[in-house]
C-alpha atoms as a PDB file:
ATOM      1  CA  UNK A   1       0.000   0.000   0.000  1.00  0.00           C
ATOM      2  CA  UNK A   2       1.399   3.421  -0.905  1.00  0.00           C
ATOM      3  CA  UNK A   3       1.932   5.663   1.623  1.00  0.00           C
ATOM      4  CA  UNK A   4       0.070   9.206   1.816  1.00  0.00           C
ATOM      5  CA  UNK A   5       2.227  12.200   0.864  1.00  0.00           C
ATOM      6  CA  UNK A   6      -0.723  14.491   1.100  1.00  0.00           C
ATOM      7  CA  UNK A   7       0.803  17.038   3.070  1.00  0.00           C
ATOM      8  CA  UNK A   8       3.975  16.970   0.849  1.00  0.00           C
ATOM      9  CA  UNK A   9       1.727  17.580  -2.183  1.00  0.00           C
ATOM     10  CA  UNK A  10      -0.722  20.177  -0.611  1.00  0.00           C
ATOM     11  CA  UNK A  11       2.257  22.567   0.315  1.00  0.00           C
ATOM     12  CA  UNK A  12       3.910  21.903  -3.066  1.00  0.00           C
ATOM     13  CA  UNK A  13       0.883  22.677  -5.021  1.00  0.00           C
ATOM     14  CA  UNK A  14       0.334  25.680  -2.801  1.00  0.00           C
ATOM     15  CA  UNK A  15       3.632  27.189  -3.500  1.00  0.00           C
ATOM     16  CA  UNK A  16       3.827  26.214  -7.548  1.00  0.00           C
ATOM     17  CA  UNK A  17       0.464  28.027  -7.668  1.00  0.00           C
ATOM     18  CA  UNK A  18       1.256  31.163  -5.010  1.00  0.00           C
ATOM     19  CA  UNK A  19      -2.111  30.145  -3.066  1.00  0.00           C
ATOM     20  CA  UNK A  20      -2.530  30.807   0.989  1.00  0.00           C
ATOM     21  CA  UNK A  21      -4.378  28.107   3.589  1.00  0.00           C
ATOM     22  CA  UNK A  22      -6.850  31.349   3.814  1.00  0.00           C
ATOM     23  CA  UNK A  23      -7.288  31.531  -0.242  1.00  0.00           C
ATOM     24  CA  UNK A  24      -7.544  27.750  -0.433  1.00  0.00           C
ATOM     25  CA  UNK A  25     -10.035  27.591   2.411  1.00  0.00           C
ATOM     26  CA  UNK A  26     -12.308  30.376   1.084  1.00  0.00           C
ATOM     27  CA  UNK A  27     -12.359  29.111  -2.595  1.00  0.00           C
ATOM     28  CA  UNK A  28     -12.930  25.212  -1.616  1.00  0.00           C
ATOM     29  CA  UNK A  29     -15.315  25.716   1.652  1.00  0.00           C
ATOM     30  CA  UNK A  30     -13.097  23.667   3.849  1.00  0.00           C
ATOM     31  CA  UNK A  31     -12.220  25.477   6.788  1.00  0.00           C
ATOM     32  CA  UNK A  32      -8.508  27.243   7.366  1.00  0.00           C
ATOM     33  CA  UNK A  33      -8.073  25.568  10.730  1.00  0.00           C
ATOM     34  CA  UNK A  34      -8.397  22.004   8.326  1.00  0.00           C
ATOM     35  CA  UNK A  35      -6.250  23.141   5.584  1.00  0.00           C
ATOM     36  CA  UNK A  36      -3.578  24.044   8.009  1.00  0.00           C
ATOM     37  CA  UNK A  37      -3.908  20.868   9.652  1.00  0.00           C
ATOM     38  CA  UNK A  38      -3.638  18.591   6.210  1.00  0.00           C
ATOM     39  CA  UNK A  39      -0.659  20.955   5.607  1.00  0.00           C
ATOM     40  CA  UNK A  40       1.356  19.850   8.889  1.00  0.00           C
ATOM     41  CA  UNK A  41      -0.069  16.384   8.066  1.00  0.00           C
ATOM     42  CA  UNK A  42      -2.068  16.388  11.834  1.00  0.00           C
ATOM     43  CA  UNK A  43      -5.568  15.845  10.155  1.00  0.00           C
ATOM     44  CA  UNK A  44      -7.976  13.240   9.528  1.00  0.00           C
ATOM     45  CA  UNK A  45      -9.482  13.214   6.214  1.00  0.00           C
ATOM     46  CA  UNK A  46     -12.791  14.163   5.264  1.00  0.00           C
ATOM     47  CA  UNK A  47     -13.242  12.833   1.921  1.00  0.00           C
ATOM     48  CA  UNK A  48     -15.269  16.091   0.892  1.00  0.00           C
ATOM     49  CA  UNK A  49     -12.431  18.280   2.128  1.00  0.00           C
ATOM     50  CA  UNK A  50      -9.996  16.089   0.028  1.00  0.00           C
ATOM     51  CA  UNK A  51     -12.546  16.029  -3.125  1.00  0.00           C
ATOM     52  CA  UNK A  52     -12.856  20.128  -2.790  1.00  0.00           C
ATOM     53  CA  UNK A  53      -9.214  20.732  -2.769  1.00  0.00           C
ATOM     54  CA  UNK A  54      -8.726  18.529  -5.513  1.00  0.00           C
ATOM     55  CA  UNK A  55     -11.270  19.851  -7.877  1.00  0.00           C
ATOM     56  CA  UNK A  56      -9.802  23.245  -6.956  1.00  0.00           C
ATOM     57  CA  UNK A  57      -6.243  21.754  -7.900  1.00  0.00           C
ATOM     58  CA  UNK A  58      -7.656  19.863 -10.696  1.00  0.00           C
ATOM     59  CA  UNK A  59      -6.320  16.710  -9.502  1.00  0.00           C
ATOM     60  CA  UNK A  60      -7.163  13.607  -9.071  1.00  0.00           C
ATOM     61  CA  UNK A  61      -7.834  12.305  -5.332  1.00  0.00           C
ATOM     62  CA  UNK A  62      -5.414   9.724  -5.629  1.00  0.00           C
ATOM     63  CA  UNK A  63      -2.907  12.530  -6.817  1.00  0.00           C
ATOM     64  CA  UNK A  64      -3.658  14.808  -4.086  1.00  0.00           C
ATOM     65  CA  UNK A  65      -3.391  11.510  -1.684  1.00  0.00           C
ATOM     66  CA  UNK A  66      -0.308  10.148  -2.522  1.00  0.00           C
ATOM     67  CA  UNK A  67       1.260  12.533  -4.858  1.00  0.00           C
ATOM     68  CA  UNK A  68       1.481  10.343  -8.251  1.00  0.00           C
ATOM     69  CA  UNK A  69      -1.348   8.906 -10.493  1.00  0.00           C
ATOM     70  CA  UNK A  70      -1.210   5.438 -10.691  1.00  0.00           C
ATOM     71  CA  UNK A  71      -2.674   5.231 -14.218  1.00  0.00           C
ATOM     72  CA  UNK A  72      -0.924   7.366 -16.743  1.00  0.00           C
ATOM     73  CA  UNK A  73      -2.884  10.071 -18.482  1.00  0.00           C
ATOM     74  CA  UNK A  74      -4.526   8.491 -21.612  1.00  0.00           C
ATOM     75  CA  UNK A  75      -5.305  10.495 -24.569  1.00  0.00           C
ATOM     76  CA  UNK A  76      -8.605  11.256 -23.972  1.00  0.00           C
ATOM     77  CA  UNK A  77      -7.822  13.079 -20.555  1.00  0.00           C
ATOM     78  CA  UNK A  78      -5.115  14.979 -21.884  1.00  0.00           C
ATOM     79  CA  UNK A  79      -6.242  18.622 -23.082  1.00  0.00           C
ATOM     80  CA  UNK A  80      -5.966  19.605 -26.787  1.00  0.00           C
ATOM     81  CA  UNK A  81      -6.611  22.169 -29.441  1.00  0.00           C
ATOM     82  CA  UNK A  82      -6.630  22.062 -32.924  1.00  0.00           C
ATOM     83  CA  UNK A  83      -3.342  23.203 -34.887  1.00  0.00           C
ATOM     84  CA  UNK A  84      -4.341  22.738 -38.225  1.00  0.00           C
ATOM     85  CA  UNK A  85      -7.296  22.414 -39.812  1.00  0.00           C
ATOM     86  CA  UNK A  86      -7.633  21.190 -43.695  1.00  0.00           C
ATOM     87  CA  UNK A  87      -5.197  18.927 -46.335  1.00  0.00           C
ATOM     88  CA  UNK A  88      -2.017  17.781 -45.782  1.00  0.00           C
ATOM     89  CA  UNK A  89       0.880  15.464 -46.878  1.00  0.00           C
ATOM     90  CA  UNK A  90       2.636  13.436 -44.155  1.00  0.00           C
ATOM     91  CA  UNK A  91       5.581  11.131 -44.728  1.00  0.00           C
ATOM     92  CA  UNK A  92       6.871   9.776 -41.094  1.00  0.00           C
ATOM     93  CA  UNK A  93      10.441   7.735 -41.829  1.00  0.00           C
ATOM     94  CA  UNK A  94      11.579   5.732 -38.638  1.00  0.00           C
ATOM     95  CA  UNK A  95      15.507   6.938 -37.638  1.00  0.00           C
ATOM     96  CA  UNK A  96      17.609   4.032 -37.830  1.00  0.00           C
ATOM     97  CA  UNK A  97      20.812   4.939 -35.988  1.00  0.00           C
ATOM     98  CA  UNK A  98      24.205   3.866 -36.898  1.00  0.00           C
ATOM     99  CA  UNK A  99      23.163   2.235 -40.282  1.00  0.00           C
ATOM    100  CA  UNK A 100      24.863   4.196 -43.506  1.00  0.00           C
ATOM    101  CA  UNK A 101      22.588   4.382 -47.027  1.00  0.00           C
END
């Protein structure tokens, strides 16, 4: 069983993003007095304080929880946007190194 890095992750994500126990608390509805407490790792967890903060995030739980996903981001989950748009001609050659022509 992996073990739970949550307070690891919550400080690190609040740093990368510049956000404040008080900011987090107020935008998520889980009180400062708990977001301090996951922070120093001293809390139990409410799953709905967990959920909020990892919507907010936009995380997964299991993210938040132990600070990796265990499945790797398919396709479908990863965000896009269009580049191009209309015909093209593709040719994709496979490097084959160390061999001479």
């Amino acid at each position: 069983m992996k073990k739970s890095k949550l307070a690891e992750t919550l400080n690190s994500l609040m740093k990368q993003r510049s956000v404040t126990t008080r900011a987090l608390a107020k935008a998520t509805g889980v009180p400062q007095s708990t977001v301090s407490a996951f922070c120093a790792g001293r809390s139990s967890q409410k799953p709905e304080h967990l959920l909020a903060m990892a919507r907010f995030f936009g995380i997964s739980l299991e993210h938040l929880i132990f600070g990796e996903d265990q499945q790797p981001a398919t396709l479908e989950s990863v965000l896009t946007e269009e580049v191009f748009s209309g015909w093209i001609k593709l040719r994709v050659e496979r490097a084959i190194p160390n061999k001479k022509r």
